[in-house]
C-alpha atoms as a PDB file:
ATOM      1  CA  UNK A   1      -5.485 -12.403  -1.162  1.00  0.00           C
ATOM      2  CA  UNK A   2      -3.639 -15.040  -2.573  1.00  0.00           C
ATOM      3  CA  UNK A   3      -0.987 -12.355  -3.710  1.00  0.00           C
ATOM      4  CA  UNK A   4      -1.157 -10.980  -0.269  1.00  0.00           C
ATOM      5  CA  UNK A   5      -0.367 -14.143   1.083  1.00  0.00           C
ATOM      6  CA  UNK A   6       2.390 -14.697  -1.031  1.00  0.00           C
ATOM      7  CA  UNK A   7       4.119 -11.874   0.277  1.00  0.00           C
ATOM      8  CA  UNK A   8       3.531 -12.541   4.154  1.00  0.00           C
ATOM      9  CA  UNK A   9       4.805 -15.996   3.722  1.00  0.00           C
ATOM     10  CA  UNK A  10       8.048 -14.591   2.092  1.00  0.00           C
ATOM     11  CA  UNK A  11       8.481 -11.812   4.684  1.00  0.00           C
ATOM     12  CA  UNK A  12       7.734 -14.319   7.937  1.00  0.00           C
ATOM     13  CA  UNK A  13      10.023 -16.788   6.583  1.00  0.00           C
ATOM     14  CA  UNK A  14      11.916 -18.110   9.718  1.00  0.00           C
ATOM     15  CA  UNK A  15      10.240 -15.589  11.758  1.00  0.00           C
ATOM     16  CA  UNK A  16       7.924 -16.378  14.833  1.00  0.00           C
ATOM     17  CA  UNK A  17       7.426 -12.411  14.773  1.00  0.00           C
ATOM     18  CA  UNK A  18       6.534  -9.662  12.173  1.00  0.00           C
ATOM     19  CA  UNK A  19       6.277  -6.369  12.040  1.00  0.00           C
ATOM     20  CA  UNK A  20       3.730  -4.864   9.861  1.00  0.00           C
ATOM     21  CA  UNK A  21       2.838  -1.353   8.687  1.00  0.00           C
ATOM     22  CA  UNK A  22      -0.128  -0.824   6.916  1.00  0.00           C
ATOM     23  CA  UNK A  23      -0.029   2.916   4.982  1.00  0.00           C
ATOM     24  CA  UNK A  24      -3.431   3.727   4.090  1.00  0.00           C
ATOM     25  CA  UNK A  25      -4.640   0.477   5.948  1.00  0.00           C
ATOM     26  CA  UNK A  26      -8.055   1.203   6.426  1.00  0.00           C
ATOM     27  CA  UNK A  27      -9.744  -0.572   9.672  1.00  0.00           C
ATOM     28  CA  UNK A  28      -7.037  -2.997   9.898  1.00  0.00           C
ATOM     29  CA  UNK A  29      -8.353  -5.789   7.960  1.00  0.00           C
ATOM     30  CA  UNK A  30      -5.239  -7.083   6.966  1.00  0.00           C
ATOM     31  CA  UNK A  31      -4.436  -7.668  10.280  1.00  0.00           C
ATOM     32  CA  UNK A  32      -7.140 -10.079  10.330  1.00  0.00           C
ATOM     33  CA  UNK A  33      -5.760 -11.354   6.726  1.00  0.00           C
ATOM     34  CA  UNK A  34      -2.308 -11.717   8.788  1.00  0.00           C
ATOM     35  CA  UNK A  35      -3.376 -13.749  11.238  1.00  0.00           C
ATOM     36  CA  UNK A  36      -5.732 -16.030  10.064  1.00  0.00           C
ATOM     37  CA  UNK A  37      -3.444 -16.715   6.547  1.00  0.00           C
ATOM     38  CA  UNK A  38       0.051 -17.524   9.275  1.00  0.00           C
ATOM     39  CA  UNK A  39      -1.805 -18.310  12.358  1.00  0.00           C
ATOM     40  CA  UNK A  40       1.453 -19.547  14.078  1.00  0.00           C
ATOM     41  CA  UNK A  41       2.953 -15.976  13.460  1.00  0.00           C
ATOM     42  CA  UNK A  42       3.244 -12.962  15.844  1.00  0.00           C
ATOM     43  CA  UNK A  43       2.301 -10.034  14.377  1.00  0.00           C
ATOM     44  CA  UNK A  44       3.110  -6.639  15.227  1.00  0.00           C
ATOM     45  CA  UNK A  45       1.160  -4.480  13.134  1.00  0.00           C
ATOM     46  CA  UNK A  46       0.742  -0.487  13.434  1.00  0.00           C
ATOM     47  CA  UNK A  47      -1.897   1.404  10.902  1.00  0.00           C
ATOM     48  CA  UNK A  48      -1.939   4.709   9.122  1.00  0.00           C
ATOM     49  CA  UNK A  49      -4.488   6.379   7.774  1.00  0.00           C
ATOM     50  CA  UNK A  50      -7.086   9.243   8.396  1.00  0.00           C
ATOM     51  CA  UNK A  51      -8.087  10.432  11.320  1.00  0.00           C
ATOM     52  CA  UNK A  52     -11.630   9.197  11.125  1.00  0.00           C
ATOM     53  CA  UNK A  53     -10.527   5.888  10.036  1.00  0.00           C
ATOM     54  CA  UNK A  54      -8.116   5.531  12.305  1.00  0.00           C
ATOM     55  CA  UNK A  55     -10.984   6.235  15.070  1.00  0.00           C
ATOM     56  CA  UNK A  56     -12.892   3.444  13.918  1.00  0.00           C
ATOM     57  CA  UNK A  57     -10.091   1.066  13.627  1.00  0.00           C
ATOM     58  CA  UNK A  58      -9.021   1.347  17.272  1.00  0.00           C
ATOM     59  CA  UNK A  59     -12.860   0.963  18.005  1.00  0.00           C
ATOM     60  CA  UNK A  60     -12.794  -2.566  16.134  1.00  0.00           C
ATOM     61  CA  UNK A  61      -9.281  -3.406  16.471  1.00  0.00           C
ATOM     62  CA  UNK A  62      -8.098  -2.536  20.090  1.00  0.00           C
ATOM     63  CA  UNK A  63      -4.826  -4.183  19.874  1.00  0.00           C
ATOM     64  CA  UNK A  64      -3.635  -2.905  16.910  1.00  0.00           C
ATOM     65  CA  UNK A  65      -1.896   0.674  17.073  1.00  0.00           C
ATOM     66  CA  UNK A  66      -3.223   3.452  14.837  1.00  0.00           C
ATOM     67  CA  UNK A  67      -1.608   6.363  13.649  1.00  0.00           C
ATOM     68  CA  UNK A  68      -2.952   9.779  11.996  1.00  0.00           C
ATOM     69  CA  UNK A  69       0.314  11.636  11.286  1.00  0.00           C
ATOM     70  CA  UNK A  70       3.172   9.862   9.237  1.00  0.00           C
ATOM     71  CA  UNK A  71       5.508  11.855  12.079  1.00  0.00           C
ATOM     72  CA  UNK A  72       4.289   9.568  14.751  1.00  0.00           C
ATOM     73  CA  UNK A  73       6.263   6.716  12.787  1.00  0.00           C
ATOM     74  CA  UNK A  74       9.201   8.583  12.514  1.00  0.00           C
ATOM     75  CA  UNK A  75      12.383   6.604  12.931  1.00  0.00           C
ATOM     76  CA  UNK A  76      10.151   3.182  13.110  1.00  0.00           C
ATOM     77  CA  UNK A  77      11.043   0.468  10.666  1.00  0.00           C
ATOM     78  CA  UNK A  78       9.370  -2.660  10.017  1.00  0.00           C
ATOM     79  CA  UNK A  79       9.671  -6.185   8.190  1.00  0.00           C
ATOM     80  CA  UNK A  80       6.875  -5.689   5.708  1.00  0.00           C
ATOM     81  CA  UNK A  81       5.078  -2.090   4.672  1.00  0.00           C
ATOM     82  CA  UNK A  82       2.144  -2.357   3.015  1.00  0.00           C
ATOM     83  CA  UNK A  83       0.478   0.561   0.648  1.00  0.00           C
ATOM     84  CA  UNK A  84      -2.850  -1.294  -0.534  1.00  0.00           C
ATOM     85  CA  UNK A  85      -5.099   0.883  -2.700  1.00  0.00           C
ATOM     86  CA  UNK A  86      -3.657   3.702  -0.604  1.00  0.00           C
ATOM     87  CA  UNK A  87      -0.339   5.518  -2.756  1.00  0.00           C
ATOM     88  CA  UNK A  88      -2.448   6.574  -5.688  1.00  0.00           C
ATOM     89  CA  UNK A  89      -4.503   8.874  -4.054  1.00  0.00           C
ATOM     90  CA  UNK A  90      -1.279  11.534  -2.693  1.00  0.00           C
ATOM     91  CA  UNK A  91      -0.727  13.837  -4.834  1.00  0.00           C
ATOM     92  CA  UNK A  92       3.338  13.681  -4.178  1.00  0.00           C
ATOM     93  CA  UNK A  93       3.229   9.863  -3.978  1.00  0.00           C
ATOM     94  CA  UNK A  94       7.167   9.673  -4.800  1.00  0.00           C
ATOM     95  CA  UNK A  95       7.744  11.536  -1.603  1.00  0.00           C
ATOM     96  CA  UNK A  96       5.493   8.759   0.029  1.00  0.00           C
ATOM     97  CA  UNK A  97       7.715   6.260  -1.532  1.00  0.00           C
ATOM     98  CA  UNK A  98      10.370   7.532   0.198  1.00  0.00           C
ATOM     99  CA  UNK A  99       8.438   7.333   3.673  1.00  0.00           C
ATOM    100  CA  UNK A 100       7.946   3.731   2.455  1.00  0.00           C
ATOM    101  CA  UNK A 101      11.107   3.037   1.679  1.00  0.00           C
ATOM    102  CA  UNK A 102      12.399   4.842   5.019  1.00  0.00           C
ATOM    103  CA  UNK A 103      10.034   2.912   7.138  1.00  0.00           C
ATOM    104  CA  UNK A 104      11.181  -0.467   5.448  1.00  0.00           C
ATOM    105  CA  UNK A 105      13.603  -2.729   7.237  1.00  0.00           C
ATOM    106  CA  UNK A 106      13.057  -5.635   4.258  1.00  0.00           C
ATOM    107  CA  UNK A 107       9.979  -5.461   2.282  1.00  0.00           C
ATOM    108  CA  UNK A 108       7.778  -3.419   0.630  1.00  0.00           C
ATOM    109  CA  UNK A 109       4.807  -4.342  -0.947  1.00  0.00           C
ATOM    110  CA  UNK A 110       2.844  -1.216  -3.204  1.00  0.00           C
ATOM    111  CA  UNK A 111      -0.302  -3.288  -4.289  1.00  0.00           C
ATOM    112  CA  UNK A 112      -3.957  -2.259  -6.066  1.00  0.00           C
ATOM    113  CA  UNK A 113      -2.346   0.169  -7.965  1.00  0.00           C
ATOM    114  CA  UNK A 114      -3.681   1.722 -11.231  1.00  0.00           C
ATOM    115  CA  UNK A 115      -0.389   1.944 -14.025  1.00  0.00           C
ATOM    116  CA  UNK A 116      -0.047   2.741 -17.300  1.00  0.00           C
ATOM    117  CA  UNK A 117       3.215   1.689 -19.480  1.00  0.00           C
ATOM    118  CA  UNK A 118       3.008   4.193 -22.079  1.00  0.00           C
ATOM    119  CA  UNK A 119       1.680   7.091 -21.140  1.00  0.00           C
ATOM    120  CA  UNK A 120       3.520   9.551 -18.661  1.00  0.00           C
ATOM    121  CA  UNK A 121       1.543   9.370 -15.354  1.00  0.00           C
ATOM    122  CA  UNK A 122      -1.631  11.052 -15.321  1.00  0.00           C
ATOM    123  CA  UNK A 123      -4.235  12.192 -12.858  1.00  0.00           C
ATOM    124  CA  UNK A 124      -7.860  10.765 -12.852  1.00  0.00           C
ATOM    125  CA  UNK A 125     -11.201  12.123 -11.356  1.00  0.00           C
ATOM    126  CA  UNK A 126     -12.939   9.479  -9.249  1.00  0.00           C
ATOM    127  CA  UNK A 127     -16.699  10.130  -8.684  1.00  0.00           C
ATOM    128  CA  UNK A 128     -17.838   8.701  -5.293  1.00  0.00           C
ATOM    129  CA  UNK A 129     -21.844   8.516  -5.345  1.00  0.00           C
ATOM    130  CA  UNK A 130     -22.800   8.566  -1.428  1.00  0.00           C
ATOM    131  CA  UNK A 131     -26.660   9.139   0.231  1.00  0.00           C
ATOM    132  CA  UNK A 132     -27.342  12.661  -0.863  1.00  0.00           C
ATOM    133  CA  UNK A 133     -24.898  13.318  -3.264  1.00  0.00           C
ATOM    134  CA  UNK A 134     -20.909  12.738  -4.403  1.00  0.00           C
ATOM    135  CA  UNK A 135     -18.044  13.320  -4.056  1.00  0.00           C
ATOM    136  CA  UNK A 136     -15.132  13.831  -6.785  1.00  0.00           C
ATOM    137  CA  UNK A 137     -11.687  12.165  -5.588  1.00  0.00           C
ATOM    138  CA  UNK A 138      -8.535  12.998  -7.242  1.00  0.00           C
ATOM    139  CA  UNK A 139      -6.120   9.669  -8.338  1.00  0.00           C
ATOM    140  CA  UNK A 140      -3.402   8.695 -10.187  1.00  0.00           C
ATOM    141  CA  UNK A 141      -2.936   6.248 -12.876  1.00  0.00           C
ATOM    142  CA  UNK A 142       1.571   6.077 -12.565  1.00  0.00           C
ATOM    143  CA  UNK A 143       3.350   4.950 -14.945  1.00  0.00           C
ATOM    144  CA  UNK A 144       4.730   1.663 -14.359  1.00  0.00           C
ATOM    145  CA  UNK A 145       8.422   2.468 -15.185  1.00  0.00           C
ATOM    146  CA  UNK A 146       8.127   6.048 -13.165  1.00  0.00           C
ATOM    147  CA  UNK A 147       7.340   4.096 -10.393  1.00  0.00           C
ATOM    148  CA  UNK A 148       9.936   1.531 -10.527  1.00  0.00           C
ATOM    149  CA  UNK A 149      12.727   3.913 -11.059  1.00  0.00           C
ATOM    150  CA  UNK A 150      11.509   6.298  -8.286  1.00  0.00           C
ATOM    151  CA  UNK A 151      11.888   2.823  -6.206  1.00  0.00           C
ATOM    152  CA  UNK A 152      15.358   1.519  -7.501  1.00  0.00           C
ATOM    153  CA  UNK A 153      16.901   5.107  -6.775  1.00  0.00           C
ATOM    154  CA  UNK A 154      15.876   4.734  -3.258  1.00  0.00           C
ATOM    155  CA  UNK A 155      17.257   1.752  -2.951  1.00  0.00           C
ATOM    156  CA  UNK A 156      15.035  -1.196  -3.133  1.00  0.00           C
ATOM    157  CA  UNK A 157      14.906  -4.102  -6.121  1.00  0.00           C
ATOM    158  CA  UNK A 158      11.775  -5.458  -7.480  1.00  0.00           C
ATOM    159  CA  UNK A 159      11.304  -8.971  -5.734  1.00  0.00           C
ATOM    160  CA  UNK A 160       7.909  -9.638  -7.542  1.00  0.00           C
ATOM    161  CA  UNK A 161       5.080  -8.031  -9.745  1.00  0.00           C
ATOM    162  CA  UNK A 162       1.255  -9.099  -9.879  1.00  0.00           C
ATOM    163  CA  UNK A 163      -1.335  -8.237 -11.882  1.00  0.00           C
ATOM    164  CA  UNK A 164      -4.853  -8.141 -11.117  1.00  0.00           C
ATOM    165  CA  UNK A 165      -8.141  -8.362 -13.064  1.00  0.00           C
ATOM    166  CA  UNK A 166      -9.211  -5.097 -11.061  1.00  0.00           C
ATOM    167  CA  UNK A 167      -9.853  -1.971 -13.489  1.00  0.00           C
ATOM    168  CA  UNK A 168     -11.208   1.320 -13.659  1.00  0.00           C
ATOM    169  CA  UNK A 169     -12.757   2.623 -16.648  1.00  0.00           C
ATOM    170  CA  UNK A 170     -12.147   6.562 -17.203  1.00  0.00           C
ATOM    171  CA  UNK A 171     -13.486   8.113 -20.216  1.00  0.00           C
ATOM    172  CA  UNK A 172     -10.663  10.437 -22.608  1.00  0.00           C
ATOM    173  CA  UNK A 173      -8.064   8.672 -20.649  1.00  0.00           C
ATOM    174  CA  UNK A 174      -4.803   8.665 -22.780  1.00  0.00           C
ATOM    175  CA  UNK A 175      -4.101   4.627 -21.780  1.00  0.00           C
ATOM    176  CA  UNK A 176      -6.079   2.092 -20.388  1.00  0.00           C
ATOM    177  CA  UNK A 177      -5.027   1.377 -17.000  1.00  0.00           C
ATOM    178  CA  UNK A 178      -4.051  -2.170 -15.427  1.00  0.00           C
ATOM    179  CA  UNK A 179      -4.122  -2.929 -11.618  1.00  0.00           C
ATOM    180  CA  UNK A 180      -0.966  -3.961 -10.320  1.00  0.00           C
ATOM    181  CA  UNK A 181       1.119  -5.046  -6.868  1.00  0.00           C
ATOM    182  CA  UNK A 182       5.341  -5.219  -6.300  1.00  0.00           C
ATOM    183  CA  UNK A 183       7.194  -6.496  -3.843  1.00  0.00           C
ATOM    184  CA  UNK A 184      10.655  -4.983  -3.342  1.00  0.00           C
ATOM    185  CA  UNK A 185      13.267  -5.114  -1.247  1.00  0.00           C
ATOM    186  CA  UNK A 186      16.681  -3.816  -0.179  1.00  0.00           C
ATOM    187  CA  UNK A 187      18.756  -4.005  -2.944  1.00  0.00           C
ATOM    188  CA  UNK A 188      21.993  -6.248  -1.315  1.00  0.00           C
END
């Protein structure tokens, strides 16, 4: 959080409003981050995610618009995108940078994100356990300089990097992953 509120204090600077979008945000929750880290902010925040989430996020968070199909959002920019724990799992997650980057009117903010710095990028096998079984999730682990060219050739600048203490161990991986957030923004 602390990283997270690094960033919303940099992208409200001088603002009483901001507008948020959330890709892959779950129920909302940072919405409730938002407002309770900049209290004297407005915030207009919009959600995407699945269907079924995006049903129970209108259940718990009325006010906050949620939206199941990236179309819905087209032509809508905002101050601050967020992709937490969310751009690993597409499978063509430099087109999604690109609906990041499109959606972006300052900053972007890719965070929780598995990378590697050696190997090329590489795609994991997540094993959910659940009541009555599993479920295997595909993921990837991208590399870190992939993902910040794929950025800087849409037209954004690394503002800011993180790293996190977060990590998943996968067996016969070729490199050990490392959890990771950037902020970008417009290059100028």
């Amino acid at each position: 959080m602390m990283s997270y509120g690094y960033v919303l204090a940099r992208a409200a600077r001088n603002k009483p409003r901001l507008s948020i979008l959330d890709w892959g945000g779950g129920l909302g929750h940072y919405y409730l981050y938002s407002q309770a880290l900049l209290p004297e902010v407005g915030f207009d925040y919009h959600c995407y995610d699945k269907p079924a989430v995006c049903r129970g996020g209108r259940h718990l968070q009325p006010g906050v618009p949620f939206y199941e199909c990236p179309g819905d959002l087209a032509g809508d920019q905002f101050d601050l995108v967020i992709s937490s724990s969310s751009l690993h799992y597409f499978e063509n997650w430099q087109e999604i940078t690109g609906v990041l980057v499109a959606r972006t009117r300052e900053f972007l903010y890719i965070t929780r994100l598995m990378t590697v710095n050696r190997s090329p990028s590489f795609v994991v096998r997540q094993r959910r356990r659940f009541e009555g079984g599993h479920k295997d999730i595909l993921s990837w682990f991208l590399n870190r300089g992939e993902l910040l060219e794929s950025i800087d050739r849409l037209g954004m600048e690394l503002v800011r990097e993180f790293i996190f203490s977060e990590c998943w161990p996968v067996k016969r991986a070729p490199e050990k992953g490392n959890c990771r957030g950037f902020l970008f923004r417009h290059k100028r």
